[in-house]
Protein backbone atom coordinates (compact mmCIF):
# COMPACT_ATOMS: atom_id res chain seq x y z
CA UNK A 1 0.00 0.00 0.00
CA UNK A 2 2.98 2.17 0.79
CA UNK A 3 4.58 1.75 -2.24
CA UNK A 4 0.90 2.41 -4.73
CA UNK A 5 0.63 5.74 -2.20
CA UNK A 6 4.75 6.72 -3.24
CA UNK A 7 4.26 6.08 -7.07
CA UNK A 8 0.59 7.55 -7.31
CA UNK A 9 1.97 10.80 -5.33
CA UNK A 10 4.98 10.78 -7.97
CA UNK A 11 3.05 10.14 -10.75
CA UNK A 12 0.55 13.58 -9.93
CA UNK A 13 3.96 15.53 -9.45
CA UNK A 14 5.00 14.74 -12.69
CA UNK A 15 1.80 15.14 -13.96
CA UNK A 16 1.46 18.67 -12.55
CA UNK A 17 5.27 19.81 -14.04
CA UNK A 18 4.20 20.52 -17.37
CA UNK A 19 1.46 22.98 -15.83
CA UNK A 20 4.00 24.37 -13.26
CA UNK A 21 6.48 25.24 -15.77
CA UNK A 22 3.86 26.70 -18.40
CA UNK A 23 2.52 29.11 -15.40
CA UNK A 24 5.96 30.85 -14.82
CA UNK A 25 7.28 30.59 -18.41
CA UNK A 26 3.67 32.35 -18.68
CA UNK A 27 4.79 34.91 -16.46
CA UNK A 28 8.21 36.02 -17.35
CA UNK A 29 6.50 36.64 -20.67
CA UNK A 30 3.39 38.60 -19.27
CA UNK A 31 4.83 41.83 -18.23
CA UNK A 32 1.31 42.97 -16.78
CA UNK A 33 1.02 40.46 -14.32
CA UNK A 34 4.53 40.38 -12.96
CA UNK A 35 3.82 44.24 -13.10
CA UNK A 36 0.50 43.10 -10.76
CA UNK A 37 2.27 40.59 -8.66
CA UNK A 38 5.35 43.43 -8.39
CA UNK A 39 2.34 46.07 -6.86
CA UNK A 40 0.92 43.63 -4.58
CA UNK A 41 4.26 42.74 -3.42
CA UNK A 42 4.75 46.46 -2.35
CA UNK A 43 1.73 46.32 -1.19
CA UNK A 44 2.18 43.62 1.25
CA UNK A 45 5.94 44.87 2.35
CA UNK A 46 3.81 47.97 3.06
CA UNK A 47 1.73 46.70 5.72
CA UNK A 48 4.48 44.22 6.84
CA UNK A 49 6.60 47.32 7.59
CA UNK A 50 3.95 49.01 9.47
CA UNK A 51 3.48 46.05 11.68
CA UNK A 52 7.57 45.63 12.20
CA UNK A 53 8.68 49.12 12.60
CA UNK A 54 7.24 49.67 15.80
CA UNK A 55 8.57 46.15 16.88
CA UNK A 56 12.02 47.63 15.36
CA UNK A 57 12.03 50.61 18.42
CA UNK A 58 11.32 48.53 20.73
CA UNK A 59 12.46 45.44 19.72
CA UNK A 60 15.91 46.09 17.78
CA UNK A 61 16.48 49.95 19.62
CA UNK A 62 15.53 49.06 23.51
CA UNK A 63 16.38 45.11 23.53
CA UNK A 64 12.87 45.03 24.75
CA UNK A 65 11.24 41.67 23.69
CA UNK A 66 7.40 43.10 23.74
CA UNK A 67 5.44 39.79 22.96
CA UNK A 68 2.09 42.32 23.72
CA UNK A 69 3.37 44.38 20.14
CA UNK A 70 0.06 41.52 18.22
CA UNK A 71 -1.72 42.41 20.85
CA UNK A 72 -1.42 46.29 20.21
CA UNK A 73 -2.18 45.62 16.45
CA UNK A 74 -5.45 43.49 17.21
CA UNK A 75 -6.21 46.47 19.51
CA UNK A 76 -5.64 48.94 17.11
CA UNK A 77 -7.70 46.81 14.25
CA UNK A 78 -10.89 46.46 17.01
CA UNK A 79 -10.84 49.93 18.11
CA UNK A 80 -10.79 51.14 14.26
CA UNK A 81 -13.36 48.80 13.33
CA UNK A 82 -15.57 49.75 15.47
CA UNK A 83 -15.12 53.22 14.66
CA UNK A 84 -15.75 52.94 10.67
CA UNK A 85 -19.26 51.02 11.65
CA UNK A 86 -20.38 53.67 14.22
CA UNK A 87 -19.67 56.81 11.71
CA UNK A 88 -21.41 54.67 8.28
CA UNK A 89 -17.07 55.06 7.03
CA UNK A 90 -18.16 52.82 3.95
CA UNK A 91 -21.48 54.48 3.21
CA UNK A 92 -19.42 58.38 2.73
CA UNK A 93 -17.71 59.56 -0.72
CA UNK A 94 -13.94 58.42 -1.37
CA UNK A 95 -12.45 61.68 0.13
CA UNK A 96 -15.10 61.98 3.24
CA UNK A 97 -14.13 58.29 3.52
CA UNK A 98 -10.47 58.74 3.27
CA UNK A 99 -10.37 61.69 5.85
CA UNK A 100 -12.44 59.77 8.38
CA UNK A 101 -10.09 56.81 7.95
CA UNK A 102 -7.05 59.20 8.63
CA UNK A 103 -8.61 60.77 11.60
CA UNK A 104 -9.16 57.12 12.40
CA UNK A 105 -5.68 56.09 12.34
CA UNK A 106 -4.97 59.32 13.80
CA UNK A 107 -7.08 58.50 16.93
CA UNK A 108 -5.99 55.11 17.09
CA UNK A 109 -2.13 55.92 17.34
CA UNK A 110 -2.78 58.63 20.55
CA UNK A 111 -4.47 55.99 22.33
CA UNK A 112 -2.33 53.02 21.92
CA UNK A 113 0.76 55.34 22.63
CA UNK A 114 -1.37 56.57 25.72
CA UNK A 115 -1.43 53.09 26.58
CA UNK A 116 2.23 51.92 25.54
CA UNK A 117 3.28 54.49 27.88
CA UNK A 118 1.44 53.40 30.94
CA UNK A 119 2.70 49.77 30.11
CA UNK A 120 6.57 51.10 29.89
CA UNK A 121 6.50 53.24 33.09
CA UNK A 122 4.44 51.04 35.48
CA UNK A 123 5.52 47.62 34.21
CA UNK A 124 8.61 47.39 31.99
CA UNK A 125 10.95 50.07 33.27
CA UNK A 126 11.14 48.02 36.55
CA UNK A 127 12.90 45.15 34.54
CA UNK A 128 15.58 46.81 32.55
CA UNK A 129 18.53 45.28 34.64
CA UNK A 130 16.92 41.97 34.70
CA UNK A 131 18.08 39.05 32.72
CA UNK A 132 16.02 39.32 29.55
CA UNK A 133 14.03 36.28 30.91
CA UNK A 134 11.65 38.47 33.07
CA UNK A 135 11.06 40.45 30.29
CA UNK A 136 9.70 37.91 28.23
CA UNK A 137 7.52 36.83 30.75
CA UNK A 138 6.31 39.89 31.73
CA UNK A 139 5.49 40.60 27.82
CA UNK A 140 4.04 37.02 27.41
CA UNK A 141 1.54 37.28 30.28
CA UNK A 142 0.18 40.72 29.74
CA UNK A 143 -0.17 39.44 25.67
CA UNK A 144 -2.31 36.51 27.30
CA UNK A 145 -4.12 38.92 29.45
CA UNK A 146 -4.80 41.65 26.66
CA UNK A 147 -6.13 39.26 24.10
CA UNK A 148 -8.38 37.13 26.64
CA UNK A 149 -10.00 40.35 27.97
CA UNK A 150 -10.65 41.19 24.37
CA UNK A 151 -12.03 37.75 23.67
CA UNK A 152 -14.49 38.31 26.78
CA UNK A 153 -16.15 41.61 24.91
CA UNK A 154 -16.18 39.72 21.91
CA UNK A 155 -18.23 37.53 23.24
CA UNK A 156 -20.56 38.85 25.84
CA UNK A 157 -21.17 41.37 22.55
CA UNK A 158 -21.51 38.81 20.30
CA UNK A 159 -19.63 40.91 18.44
CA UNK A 160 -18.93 37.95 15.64
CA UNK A 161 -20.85 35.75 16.01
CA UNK A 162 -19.16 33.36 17.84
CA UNK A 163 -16.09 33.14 15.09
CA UNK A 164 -14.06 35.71 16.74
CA UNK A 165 -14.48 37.89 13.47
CA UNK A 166 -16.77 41.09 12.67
CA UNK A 167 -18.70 40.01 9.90
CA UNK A 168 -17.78 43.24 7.75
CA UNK A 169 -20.30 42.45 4.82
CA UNK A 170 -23.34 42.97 7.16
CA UNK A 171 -25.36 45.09 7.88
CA UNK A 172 -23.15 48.12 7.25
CA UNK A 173 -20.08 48.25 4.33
CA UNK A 174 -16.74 49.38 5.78
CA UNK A 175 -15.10 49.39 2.55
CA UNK A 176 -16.10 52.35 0.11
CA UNK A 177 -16.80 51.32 -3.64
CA UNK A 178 -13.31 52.81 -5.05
CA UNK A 179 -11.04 50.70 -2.90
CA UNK A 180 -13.24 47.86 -2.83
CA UNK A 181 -12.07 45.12 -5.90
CA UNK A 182 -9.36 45.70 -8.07
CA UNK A 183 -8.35 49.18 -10.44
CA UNK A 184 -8.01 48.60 -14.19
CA UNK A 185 -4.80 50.57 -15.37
CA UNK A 186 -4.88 49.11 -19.08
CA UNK A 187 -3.75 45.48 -18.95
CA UNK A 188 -3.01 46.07 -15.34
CA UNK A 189 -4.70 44.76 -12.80
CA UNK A 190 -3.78 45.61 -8.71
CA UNK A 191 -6.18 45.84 -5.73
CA UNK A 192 -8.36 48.87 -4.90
CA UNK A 193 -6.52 49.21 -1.23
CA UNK A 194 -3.08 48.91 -2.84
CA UNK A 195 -2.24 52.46 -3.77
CA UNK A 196 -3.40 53.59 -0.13
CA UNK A 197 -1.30 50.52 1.82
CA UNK A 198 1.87 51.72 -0.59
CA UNK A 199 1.18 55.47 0.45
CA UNK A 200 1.28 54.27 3.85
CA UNK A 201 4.13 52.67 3.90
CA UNK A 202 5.96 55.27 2.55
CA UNK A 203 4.66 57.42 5.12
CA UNK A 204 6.14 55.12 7.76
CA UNK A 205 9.61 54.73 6.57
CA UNK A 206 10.08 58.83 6.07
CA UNK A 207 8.48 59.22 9.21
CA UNK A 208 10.52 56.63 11.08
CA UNK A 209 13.67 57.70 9.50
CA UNK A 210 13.21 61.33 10.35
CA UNK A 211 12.43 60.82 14.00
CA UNK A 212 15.39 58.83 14.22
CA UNK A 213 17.72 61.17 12.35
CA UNK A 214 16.74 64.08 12.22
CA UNK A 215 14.71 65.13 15.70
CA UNK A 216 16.25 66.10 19.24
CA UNK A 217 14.77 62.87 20.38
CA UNK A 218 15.98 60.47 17.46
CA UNK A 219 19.57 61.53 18.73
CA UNK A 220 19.07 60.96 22.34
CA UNK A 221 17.54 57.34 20.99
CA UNK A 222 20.95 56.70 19.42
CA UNK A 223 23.01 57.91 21.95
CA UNK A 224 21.56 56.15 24.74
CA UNK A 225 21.28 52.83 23.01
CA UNK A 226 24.85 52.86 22.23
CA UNK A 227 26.10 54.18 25.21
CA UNK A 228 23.89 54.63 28.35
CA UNK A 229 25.97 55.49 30.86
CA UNK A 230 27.81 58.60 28.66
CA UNK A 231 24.42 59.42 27.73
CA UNK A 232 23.28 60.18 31.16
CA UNK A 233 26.56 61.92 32.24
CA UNK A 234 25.50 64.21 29.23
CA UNK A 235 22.12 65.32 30.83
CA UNK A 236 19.91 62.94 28.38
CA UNK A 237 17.11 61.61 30.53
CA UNK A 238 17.04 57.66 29.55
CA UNK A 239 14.06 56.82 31.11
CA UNK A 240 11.99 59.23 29.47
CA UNK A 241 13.81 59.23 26.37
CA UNK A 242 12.72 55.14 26.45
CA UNK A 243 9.17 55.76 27.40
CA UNK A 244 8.94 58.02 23.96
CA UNK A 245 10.13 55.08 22.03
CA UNK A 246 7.98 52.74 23.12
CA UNK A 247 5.02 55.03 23.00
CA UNK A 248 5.94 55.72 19.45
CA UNK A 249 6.51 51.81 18.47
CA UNK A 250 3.07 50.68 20.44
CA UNK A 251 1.26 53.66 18.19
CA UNK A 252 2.75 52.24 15.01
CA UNK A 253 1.66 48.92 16.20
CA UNK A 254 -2.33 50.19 16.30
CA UNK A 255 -1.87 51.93 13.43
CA UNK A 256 -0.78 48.82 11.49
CA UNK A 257 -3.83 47.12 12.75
CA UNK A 258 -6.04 50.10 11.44
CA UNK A 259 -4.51 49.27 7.79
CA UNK A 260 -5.27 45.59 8.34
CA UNK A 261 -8.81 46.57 9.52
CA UNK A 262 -9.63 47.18 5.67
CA UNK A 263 -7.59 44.49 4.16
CA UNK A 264 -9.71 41.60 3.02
CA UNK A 265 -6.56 39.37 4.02
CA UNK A 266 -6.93 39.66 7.47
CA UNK A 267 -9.30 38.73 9.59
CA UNK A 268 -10.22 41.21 12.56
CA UNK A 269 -10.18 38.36 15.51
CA UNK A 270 -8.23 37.84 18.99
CA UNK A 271 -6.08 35.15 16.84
CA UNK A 272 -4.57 38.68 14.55
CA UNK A 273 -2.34 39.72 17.84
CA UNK A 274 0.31 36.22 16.90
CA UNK A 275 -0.49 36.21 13.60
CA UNK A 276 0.93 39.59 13.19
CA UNK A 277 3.45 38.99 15.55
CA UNK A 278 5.17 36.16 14.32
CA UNK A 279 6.30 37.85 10.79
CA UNK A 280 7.20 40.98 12.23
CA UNK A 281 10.21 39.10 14.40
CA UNK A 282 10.95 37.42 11.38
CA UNK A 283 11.33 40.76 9.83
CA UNK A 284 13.41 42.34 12.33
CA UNK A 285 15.47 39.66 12.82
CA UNK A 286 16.12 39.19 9.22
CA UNK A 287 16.92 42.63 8.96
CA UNK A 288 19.32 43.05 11.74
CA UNK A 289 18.74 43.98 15.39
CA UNK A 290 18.99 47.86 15.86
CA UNK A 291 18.73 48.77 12.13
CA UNK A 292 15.55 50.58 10.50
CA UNK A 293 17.02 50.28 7.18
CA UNK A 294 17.52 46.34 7.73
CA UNK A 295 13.94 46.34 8.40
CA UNK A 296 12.43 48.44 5.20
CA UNK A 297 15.04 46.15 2.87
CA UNK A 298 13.64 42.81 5.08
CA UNK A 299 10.00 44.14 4.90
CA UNK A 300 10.36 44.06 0.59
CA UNK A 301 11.94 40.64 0.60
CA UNK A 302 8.84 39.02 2.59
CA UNK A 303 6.82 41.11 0.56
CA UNK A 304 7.58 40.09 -2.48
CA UNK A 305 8.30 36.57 -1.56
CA UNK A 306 4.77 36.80 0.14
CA UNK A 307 3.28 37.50 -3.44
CA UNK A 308 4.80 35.30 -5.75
CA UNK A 309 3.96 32.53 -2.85
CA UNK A 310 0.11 33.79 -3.11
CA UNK A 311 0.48 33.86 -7.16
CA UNK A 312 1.92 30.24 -6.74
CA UNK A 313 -0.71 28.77 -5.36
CA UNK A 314 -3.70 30.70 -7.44
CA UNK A 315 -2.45 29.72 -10.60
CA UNK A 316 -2.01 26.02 -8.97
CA UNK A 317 2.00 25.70 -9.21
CA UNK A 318 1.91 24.36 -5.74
CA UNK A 319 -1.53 23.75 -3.99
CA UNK A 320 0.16 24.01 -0.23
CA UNK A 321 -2.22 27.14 1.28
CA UNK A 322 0.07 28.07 3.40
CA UNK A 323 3.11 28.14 1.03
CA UNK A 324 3.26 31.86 1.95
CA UNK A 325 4.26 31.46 5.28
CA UNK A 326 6.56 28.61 4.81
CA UNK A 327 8.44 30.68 2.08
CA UNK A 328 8.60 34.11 5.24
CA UNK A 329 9.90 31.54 7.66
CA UNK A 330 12.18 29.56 5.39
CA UNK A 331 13.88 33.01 4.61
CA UNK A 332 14.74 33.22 8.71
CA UNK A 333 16.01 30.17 8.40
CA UNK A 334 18.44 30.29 5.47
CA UNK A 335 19.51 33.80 7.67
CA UNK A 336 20.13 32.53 10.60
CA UNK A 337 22.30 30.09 8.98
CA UNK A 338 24.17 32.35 6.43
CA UNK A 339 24.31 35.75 8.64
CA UNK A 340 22.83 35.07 11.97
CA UNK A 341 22.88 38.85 12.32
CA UNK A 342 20.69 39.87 9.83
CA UNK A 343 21.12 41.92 6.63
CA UNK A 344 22.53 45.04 8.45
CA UNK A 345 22.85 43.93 11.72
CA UNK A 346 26.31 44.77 13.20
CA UNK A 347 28.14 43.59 16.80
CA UNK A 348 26.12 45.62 19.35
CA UNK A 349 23.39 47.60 19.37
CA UNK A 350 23.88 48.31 15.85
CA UNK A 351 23.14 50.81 13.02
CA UNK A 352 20.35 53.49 13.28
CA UNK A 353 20.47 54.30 9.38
C-alpha cells in the first residue's frame, strides 16, 4: 500500500510539471502580471513594515522583547473597526471616507501610545537590569491577558458571532466602492486598497527615518542605546527618552492594525495579535537587530516573496495554502544560517540608518 501511495503521489507531481512550468514561463512573458504581482508585493511589504517598525524601536532599539506588540495591532484593528461602523465610514464619498479613515488612524495611534506608555512606566521600566528572561515573561503574560479580555467583549457582545471575526459584509459596508475590488490601469490589474497601503508605507519609513535622524529625540535614541551610561553623564534623561520610544513603536503597532482593519486578508479576531506577531520578528530579525534600514530592505523581501507565494498557489503551481508562510519563515532560516545577524545587523546595538 505504501509503495501504490509513493508512485501515485509521484506520478501527480509529474503530472502537474508541465502545468508548473507553463505558469511561470507564462509569467516572465506577461509583463502585466509580474507588473501586478510586483504592486501587490509592495503592497504587502507595506503593511508588513507598518506592523515591524514599531517592533524595530522597541524590539531592535531598547532590547525590549514586547510579545504584547500583536496584541497592540489586534487592539488597534478592534478599536478602528468599530469606529468605521459607528460613523457609516463605507457608506461616505472616497475623500469623506479617506479623511475619516485618517482621523481614524490618527485616533488610534494617541491611544495606543497613551497606553504603551502606561505599560513602559508602570511595568517594563522596573525590569531593565533583569536578565532578559523576566522580560519575556512579563510581555508574554500581559499578551495573554490583553487578548483574553478582548475575547471576553467579543463575546458577551456577540460581536462575531461566535467566530471571533466582525462580519464586515453585514449590515453596514466598511469598505467604500473605489477601494473595494481591483483598479483597471490598461492590462493592469492591482487591488483597490493597494495604492493607499503603498502610500502608507511610505509614510512610515520617512516618518521613522526622520524621528530617528533628524529630531532632538531620534539623537538621544541613538546615543543612549549605544552608550547609556555617557548618555546620562551628558544630561539625556534615559528613562523618558525610552518611554517616547515605546510610546511611538506601540502607536505604530495600532496603526498597522487600522490598515489591516480594511484588508480583506486579514481577519479582525483575537487570533490577529500572533499572527501579526510572528512575521514581524521574522522581519526584524532578518533585517538586523537595531537597524531601521535592515527592516524596510527585510520588509520588501517578505513582501515580495509573500506575493509570488500567493500567485503560486492561485495559478495552482503548488496547492500548499500556506506556502506563503513557509516561504517568510524559510527566509529566517536560510539567515540565521548564512548571517545570523541579519542583513545590516552589526556587533552591538547596531546601526540606526
Amino acid at each position: 500500500m505504501t509503495g501504490v501511495s509513493v508512485a501515485a503521489g509521484f506520478e501527480a507531481v509529474v503530472a502537474s510539471t508541465p502545468l508548473a512550468t507553463g505558469e511561470i514561463a507564462d509569467l516572465l512573458s506577461s509583463p502585466s502580471e509580474m507588473t501586478s504581482i510586483l504592486v501587490e508585493g509592495l503592497a504587502k511589504a507595506s503593511l508588513y513594515l507598518m506592523i515591524a517598525s514599531g517592533l524595530t524601536l522597541i524590539f531592535g532599539l531598547m532590547d525590549v522583547i514586547n510579545f504584547a506588540h500583536g496584541a497592540f495591532t489586534m487592539y488597534g484593528a478592534y478599536i478602528a473597526g468599530g469606529a468605521v461602523l459607528v460613523l457609516g465610514v463605507g457608506a461616505l464619498g472616497l475623500p469623506s471616507s479617506l479623511a475619516a479613515f485618517l482621523l481614524i488612524m490618527l485616533a488610534v495611534f494617541v491611544v495606543l501610545a497613551a497606553a504603551g506608555t502606561v505599560f513602559e512606566v508602570t511595568l517594563i521600566r522596573r525590569l531593565y537590569e533583569y536578565p532578559p528572561i523576566f522580560m519575556i515573561l512579563l510581555t508574554f503574560g500581559v499578551a495573554i491577558t490583553l487578548e483574553e479580555f478582548m475575547r471576553m467583549i467579543v463575546e458577551f457582545r456577540d460581536i462575531n458571532d461566535g467566530q471571533w471575526q466582525f462580519r464586515w459584509g453585514s449590515p453596514e459596508r466598511t469598505v467604500p466602492d473605489a477601494l473595494e475590488g481591483s483598479i483597471d490601469l490598461g492590462p493592469v490589474s492591482i487591488g483597490g486598497l493597494h495604492p493607499l497601503q503603498i502610500l502608507l508605507g511610505i509614510l512610515t519609513v520617512v516618518g521613522v527615518w526622520y524621528f530617528l535622524n533628524r529630531t532632538r529625540y531620534g539623537l538621544f535614541v541613538r546615543a543612549g542605546v549605544e552608550d547609556d551610561e555617557m548618555a546620562k553623564a551628558l544630561g539625556i534623561d534615559i528613562k523618558r527618552t525610552f518611554t517616547l520610544v515605546f510610546a511611538i513603536g506601540s502607536g505604530l503597532a495600532g496603526v498597522a492594525g487600522v490598515m489591516l482593519m480594511w484588508d480583506p486578508l486579514w481577519a479582525v479576531n483575537v487570533p490577529l495579535a500572533l499572527d501579526v506577531l510572528l512575521p514581524a520578528f521574522v522581519i526584524v530579525i532578518v533585517g538586523g537587530l537595531g537597524s531601521f534600514k535592515g527592516t524596510v530592505v527585510a520588509s520588501l523581501l517578505v513582501g515580495m516573496i509573500d506575493a509570488l507565494g500567493t500567485w503560486a498557489f492561485q495559478v495552482g503551481v503548488v496547492t500548499f495554502t500556506d506556502i506563503d508562510q513557509l516561504l517568510i519563515f524559510g527566509i529566517l532560516v536560510v539567515m540565521l544560517i548564512l548571517r545570523p545577524r541579519g542583513l545590516y545587523g552589526v556587533e552591538g546595538q547596531g546601526d540606526h540608518g
